[in-house]
PDB file of N, CA and C in Angstrom:
ATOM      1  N   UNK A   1      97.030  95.163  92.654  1.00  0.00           N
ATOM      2  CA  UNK A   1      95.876  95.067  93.501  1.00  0.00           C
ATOM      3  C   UNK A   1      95.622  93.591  93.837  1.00  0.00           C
ATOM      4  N   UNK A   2      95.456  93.280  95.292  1.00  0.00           N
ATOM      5  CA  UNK A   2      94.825  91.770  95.077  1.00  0.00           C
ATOM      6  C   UNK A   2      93.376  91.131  95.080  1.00  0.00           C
ATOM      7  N   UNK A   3      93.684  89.864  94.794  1.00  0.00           N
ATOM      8  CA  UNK A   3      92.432  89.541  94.548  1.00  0.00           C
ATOM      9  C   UNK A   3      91.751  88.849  96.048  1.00  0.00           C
ATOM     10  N   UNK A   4      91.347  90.077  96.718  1.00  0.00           N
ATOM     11  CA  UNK A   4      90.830  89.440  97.845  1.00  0.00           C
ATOM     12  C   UNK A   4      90.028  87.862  97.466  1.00  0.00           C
ATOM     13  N   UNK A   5      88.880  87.649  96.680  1.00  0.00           N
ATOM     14  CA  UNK A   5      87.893  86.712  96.314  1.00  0.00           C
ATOM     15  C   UNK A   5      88.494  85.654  96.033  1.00  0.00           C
ATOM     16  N   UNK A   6      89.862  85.349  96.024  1.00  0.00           N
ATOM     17  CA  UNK A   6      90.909  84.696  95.514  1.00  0.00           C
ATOM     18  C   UNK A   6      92.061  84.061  96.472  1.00  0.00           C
ATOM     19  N   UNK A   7      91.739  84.409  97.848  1.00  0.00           N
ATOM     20  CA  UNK A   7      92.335  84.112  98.981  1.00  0.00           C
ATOM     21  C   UNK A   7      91.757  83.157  99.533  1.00  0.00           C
ATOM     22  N   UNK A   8      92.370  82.235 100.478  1.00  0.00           N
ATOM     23  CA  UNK A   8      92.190  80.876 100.776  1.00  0.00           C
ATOM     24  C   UNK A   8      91.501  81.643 102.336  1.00  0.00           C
ATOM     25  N   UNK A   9      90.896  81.007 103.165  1.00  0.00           N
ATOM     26  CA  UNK A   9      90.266  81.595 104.477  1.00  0.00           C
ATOM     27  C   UNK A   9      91.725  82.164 105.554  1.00  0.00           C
ATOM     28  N   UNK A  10      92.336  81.104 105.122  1.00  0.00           N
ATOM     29  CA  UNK A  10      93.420  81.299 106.318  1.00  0.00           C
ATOM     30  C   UNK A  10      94.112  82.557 105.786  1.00  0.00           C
ATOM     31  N   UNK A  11      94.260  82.899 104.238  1.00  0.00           N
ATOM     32  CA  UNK A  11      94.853  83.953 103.894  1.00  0.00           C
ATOM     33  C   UNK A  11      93.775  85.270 104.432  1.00  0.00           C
ATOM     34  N   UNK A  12      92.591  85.345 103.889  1.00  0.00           N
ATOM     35  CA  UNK A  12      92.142  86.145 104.411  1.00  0.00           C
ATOM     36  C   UNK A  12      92.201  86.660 106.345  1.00  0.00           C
ATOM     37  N   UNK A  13      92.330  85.545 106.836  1.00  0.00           N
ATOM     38  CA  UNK A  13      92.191  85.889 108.188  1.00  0.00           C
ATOM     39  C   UNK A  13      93.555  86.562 108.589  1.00  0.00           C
ATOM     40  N   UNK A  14      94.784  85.906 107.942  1.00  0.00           N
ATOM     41  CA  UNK A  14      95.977  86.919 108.267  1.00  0.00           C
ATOM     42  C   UNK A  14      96.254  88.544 107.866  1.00  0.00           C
ATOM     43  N   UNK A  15      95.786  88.655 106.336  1.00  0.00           N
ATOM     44  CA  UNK A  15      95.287  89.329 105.704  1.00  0.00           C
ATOM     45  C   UNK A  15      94.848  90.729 107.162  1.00  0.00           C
ATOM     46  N   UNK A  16      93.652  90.307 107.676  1.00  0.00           N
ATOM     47  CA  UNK A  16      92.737  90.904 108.254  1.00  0.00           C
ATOM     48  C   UNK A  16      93.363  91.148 110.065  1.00  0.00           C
ATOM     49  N   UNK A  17      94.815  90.249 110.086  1.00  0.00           N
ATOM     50  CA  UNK A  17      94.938  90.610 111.224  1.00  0.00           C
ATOM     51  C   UNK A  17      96.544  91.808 110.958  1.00  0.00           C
ATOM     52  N   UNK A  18      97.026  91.601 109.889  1.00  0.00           N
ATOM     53  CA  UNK A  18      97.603  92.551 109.315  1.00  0.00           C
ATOM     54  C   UNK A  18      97.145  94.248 109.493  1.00  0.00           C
ATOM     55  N   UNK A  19      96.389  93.551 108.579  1.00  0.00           N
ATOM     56  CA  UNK A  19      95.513  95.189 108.563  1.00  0.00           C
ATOM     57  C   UNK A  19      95.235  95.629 110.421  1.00  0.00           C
ATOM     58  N   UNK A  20      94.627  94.890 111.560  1.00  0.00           N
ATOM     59  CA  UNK A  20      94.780  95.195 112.561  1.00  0.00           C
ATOM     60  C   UNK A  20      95.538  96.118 113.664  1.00  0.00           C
ATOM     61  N   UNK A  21      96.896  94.942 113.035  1.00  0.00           N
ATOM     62  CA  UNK A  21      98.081  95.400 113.667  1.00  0.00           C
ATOM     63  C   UNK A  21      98.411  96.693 113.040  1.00  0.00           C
ATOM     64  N   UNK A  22      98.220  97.043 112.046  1.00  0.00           N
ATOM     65  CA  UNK A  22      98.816  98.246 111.352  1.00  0.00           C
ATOM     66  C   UNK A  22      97.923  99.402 111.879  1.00  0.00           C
ATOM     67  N   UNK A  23      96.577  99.411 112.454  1.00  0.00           N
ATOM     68  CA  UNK A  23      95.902  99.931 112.630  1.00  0.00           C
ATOM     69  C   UNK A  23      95.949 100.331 114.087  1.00  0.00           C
ATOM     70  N   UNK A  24      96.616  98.766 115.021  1.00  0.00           N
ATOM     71  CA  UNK A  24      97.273  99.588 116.411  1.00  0.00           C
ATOM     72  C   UNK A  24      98.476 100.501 116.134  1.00  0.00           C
ATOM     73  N   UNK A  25      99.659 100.078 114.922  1.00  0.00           N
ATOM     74  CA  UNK A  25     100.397 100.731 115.138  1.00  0.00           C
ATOM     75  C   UNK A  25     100.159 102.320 114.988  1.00  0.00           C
ATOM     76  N   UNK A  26      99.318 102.583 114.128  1.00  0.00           N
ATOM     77  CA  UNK A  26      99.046 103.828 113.726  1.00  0.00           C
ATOM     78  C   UNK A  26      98.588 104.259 114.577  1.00  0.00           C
ATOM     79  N   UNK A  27      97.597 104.117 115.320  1.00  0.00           N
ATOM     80  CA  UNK A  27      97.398 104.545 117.204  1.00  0.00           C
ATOM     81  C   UNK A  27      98.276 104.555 118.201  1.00  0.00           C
ATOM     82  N   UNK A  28      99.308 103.687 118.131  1.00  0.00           N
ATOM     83  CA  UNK A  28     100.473 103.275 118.927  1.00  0.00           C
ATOM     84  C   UNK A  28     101.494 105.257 118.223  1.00  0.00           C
ATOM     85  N   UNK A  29     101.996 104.715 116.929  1.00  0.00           N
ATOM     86  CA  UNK A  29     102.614 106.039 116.736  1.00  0.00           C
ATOM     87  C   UNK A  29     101.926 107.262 116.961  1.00  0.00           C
ATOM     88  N   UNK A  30     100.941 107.119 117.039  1.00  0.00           N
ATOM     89  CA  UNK A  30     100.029 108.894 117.197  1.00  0.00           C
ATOM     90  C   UNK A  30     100.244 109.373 118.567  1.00  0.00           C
ATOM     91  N   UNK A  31     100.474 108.577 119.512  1.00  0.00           N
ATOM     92  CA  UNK A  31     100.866 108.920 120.804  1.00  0.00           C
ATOM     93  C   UNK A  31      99.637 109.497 121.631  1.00  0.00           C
ATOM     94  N   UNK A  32      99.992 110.507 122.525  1.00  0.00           N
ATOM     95  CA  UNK A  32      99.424 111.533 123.215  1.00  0.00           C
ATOM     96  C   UNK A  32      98.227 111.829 122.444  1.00  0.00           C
ATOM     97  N   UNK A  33      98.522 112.314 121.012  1.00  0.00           N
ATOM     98  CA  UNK A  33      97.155 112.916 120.797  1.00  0.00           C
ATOM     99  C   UNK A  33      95.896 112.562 120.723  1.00  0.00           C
ATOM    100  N   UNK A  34      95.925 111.516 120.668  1.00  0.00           N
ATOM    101  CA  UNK A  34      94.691 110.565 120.466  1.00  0.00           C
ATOM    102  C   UNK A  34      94.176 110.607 121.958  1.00  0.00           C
ATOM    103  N   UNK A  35      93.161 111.204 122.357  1.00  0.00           N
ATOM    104  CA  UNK A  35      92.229 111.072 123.745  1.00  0.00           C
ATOM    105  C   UNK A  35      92.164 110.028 123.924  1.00  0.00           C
ATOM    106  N   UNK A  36      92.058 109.849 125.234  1.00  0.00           N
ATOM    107  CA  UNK A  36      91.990 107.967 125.944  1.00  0.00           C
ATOM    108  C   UNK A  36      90.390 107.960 125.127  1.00  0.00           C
ATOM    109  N   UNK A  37      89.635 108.640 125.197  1.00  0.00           N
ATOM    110  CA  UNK A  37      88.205 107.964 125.156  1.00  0.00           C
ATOM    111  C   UNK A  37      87.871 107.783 123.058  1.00  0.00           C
ATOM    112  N   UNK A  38      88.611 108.568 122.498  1.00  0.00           N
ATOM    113  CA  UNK A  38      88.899 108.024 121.058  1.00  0.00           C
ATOM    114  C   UNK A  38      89.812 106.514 120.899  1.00  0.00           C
ATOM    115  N   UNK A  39      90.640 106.711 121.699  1.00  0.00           N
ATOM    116  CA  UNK A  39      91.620 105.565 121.909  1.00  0.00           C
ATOM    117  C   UNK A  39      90.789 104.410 121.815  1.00  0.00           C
ATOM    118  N   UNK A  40      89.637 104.267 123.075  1.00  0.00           N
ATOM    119  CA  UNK A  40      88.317 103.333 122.952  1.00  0.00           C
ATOM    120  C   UNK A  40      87.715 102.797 122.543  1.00  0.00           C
ATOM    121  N   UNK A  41      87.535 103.814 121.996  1.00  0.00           N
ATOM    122  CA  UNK A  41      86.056 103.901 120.391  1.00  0.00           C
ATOM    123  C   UNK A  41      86.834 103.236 119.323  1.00  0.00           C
ATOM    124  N   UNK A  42      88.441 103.167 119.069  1.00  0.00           N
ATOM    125  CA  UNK A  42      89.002 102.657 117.895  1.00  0.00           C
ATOM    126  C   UNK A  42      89.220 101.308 118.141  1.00  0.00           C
ATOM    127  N   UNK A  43      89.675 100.903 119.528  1.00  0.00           N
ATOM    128  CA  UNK A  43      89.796  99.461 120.142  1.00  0.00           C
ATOM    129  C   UNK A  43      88.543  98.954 120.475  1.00  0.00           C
ATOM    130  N   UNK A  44      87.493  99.476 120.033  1.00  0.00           N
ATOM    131  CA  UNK A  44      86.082  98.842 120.304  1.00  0.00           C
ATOM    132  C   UNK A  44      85.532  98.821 118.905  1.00  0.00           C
ATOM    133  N   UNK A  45      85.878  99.509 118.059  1.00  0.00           N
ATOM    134  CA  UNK A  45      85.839  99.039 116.341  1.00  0.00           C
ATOM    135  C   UNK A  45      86.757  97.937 116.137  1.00  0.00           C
ATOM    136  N   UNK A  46      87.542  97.968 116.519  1.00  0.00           N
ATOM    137  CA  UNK A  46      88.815  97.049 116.059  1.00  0.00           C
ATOM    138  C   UNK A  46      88.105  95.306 116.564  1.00  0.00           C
ATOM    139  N   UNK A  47      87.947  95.473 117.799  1.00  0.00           N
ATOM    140  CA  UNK A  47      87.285  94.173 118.499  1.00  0.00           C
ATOM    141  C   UNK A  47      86.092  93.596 117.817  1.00  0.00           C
ATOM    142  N   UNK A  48      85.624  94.808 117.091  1.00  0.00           N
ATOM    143  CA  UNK A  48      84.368  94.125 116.447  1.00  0.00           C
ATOM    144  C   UNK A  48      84.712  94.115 114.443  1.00  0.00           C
ATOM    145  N   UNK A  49      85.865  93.638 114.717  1.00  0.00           N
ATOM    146  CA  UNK A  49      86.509  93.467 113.123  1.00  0.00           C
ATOM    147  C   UNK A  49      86.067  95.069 112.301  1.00  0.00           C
ATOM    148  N   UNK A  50      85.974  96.058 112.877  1.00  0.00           N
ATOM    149  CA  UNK A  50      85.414  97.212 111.796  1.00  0.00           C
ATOM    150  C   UNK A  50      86.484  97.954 111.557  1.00  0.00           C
ATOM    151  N   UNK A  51      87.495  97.334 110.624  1.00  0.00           N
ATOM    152  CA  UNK A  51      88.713  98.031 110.221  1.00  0.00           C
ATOM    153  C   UNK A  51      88.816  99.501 109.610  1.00  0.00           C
ATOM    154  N   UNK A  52      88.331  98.991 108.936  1.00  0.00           N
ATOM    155  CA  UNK A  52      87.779 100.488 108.065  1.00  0.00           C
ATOM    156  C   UNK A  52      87.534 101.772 108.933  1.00  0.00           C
ATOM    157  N   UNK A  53      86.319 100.980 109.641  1.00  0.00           N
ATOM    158  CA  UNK A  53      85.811 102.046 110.667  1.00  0.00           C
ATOM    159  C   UNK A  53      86.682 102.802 111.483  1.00  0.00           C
ATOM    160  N   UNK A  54      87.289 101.805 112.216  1.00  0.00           N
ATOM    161  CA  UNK A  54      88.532 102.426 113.354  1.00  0.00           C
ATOM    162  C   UNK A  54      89.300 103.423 112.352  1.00  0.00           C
ATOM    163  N   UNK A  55      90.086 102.824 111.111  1.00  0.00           N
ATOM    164  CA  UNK A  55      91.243 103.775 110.509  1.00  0.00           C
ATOM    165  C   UNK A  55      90.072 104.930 110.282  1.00  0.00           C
ATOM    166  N   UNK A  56      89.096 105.421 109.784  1.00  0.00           N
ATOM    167  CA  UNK A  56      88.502 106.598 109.446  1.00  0.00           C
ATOM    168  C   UNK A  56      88.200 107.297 110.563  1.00  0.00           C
ATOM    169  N   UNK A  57      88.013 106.836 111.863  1.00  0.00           N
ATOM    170  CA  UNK A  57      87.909 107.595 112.888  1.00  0.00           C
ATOM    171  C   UNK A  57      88.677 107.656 113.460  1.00  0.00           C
ATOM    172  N   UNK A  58      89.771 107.469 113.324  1.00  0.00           N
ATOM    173  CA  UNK A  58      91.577 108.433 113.743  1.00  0.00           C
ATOM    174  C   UNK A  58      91.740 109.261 112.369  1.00  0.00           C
ATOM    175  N   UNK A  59      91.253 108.923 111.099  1.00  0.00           N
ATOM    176  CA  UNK A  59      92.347 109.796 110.451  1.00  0.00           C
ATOM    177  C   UNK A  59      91.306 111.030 110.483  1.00  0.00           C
ATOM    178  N   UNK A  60      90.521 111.033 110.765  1.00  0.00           N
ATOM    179  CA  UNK A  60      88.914 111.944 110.667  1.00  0.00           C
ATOM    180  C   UNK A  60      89.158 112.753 111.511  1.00  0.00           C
ATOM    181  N   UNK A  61      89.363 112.345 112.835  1.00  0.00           N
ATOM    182  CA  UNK A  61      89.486 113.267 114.214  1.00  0.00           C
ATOM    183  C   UNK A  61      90.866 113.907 114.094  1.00  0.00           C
ATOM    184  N   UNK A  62      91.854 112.937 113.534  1.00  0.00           N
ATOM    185  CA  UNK A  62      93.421 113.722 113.211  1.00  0.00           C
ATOM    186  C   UNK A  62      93.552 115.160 112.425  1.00  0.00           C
ATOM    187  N   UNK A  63      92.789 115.211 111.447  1.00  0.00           N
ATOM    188  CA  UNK A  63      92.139 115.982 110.492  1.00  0.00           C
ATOM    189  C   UNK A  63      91.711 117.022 111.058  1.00  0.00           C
ATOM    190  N   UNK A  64      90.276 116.425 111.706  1.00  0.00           N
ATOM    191  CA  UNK A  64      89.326 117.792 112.278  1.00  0.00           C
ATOM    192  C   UNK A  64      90.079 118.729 113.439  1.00  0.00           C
ATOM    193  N   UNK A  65      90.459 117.768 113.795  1.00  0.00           N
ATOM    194  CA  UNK A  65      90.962 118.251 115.543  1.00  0.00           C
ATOM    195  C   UNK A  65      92.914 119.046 115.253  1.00  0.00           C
ATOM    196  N   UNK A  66      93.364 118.581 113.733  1.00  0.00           N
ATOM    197  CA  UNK A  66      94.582 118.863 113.480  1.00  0.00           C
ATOM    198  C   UNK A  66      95.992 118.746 114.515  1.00  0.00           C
ATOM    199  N   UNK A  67      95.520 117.114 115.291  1.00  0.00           N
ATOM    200  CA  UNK A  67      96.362 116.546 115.818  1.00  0.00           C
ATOM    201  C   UNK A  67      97.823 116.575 114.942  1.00  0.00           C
ATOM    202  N   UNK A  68      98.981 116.532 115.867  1.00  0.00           N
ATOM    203  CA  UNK A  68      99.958 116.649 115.733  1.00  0.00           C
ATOM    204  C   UNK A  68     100.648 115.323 115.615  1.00  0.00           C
ATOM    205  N   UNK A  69     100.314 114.585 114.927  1.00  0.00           N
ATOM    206  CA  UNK A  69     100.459 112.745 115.036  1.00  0.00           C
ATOM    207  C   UNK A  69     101.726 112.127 114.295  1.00  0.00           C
ATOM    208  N   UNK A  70     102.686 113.367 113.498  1.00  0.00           N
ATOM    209  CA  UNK A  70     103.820 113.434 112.924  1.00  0.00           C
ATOM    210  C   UNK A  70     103.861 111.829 111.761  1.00  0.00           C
ATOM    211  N   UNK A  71     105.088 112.306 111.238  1.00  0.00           N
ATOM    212  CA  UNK A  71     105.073 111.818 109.668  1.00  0.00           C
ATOM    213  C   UNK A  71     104.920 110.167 109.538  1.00  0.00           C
ATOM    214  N   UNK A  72     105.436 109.695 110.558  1.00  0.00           N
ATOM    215  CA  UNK A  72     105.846 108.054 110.712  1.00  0.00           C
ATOM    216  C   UNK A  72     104.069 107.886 110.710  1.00  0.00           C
ATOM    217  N   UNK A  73     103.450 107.997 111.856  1.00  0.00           N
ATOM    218  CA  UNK A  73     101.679 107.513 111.583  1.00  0.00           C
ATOM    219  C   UNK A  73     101.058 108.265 110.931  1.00  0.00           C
ATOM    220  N   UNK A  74     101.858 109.444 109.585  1.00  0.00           N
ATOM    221  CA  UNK A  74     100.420 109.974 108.726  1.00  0.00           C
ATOM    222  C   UNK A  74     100.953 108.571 107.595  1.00  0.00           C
ATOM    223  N   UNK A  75     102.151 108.347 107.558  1.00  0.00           N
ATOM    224  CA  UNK A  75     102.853 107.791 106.460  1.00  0.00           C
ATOM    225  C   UNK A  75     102.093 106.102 106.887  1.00  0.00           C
ATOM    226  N   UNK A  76     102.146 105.698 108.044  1.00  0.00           N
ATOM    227  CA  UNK A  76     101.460 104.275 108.231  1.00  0.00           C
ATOM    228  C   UNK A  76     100.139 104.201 107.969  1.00  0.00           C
ATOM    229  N   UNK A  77      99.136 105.604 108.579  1.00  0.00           N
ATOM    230  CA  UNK A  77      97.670 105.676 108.258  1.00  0.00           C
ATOM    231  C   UNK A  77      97.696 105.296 106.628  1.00  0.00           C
ATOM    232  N   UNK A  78      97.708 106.838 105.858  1.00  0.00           N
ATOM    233  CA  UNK A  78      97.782 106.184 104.291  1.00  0.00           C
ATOM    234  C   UNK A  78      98.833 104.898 103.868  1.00  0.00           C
ATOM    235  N   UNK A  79      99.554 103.761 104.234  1.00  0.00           N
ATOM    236  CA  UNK A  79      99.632 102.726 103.546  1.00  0.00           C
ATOM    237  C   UNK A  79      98.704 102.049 104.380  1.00  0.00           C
ATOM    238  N   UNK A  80      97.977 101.828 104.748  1.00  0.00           N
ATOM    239  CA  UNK A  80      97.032 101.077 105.556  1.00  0.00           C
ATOM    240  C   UNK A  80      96.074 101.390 104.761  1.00  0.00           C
ATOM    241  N   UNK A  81      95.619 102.634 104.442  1.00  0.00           N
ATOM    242  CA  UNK A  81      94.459 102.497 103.532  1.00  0.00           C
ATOM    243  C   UNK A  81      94.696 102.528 101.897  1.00  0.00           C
ATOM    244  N   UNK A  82      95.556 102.219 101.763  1.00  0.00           N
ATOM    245  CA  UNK A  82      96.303 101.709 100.621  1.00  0.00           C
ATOM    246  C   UNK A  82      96.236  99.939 100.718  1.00  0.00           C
ATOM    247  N   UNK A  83      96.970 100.077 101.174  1.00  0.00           N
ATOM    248  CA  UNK A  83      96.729  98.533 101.711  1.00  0.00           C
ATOM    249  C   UNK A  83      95.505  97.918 101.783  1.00  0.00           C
ATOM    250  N   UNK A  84      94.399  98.471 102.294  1.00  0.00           N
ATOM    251  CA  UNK A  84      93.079  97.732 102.283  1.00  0.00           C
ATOM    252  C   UNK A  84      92.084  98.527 100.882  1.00  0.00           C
ATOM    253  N   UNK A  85      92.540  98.816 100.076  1.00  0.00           N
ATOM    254  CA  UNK A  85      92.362  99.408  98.855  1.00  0.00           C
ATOM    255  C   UNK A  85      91.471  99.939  98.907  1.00  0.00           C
ATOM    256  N   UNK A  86      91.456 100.850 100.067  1.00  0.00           N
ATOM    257  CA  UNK A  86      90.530 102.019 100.074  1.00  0.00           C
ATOM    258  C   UNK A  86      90.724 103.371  99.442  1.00  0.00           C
ATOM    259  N   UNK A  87      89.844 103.545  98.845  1.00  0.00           N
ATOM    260  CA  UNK A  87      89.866 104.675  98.036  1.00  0.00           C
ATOM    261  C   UNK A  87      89.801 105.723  98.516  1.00  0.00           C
ATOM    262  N   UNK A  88      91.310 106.442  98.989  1.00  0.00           N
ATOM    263  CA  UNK A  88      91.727 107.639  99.738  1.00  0.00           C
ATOM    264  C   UNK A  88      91.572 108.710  99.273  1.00  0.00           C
ATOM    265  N   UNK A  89      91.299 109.039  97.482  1.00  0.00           N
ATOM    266  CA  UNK A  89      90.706 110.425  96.908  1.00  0.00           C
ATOM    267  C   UNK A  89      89.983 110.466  96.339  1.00  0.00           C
ATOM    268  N   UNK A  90      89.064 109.618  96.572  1.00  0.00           N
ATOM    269  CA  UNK A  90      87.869 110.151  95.788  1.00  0.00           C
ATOM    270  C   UNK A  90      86.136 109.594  96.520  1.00  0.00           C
ATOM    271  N   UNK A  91      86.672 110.014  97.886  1.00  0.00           N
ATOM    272  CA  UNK A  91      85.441 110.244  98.883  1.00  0.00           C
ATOM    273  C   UNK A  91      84.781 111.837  98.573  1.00  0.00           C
ATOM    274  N   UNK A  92      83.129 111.001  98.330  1.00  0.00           N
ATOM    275  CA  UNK A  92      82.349 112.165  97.840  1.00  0.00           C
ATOM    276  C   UNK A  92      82.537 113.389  98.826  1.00  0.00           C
ATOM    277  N   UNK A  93      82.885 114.747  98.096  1.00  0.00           N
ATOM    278  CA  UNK A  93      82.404 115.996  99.014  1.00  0.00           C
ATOM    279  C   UNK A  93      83.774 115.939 100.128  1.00  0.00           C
ATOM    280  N   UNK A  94      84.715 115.488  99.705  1.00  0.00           N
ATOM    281  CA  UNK A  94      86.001 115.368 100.298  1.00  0.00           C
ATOM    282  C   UNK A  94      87.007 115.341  99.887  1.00  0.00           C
ATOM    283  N   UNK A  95      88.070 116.155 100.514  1.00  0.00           N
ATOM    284  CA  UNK A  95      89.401 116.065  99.986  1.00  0.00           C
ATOM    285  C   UNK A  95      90.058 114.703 100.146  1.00  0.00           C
ATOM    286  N   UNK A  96      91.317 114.140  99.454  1.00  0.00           N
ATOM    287  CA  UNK A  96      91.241 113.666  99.948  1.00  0.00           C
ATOM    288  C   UNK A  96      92.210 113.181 100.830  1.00  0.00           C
ATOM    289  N   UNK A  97      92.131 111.646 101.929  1.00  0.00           N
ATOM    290  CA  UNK A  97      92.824 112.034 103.469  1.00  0.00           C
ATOM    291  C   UNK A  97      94.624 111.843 103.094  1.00  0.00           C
ATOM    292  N   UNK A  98      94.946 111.723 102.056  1.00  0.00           N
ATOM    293  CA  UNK A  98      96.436 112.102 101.405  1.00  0.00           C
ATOM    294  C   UNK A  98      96.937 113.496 101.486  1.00  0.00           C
ATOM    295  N   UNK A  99      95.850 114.225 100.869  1.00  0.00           N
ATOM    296  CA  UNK A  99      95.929 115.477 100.657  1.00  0.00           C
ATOM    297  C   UNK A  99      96.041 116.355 102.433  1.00  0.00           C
ATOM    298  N   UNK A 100      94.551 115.722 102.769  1.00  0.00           N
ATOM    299  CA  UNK A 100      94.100 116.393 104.101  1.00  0.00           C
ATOM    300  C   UNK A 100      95.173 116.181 105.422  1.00  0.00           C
ATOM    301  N   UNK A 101      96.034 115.127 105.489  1.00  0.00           N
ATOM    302  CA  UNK A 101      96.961 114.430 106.352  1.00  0.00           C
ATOM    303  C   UNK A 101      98.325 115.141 106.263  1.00  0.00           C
ATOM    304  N   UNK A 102      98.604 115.287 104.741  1.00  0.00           N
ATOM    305  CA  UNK A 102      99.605 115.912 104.693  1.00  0.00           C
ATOM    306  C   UNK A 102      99.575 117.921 104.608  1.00  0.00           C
ATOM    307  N   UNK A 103      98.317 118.293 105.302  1.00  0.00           N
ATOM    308  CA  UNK A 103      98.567 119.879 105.047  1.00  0.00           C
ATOM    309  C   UNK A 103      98.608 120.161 106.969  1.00  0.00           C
ATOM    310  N   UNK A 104      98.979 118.750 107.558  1.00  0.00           N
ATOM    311  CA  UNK A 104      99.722 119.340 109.204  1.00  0.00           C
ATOM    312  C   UNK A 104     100.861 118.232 109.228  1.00  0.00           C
TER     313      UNK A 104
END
């Protein structure tokens, strides 16, 4: 695990554009399914640094909507939130999006 609190600014800022890019790619691989106007809403989180935000509202709508977004962007979504050491199973009152990603 790292020690974010422990990163120099410049590390954090690459850090954070990492996580970005991984977050277009995972939109980039989802293709088609992603509606232009979700497409939006994730590049208008993204612009306003809300990383988190954007990845939970693709993997949320991927989920609900049981987009067809195939293995390469379920496999990039979860290391991305791996990567930003988000805690992928054990969101209250939720399966979790490991579990939920991989039953399409």
């Amino acid at each position: 695990m790292m020690e974010f609190d422990k990163l120099s600014k410049e590390e954090k800022l690459k850090y954070f554009k990492e996580i970005e890019f991984d977050i277009h790619c995972c939109l980039s691989l989802s293709g088609d399914c992603v509606p232009e106007d979700v497409a939006n809403n994730i590049q208008e989180y993204l612009s306003h640094n809300e990383l988190g935000i954007a990845l939970e509202v693709l993997s949320d709508l991927a989920i609900k909507y049981n987009w067809k977004i195939g293995d390469e962007a379920k496999k990039r979504i979860l290391n991305t939130f791996k990567k930003m050491d988000y805690h992928i199973s054990d969101r209250d009152q939720y399966e979790s999006y490991e579990k939920l990603l991989n039953k399409f």
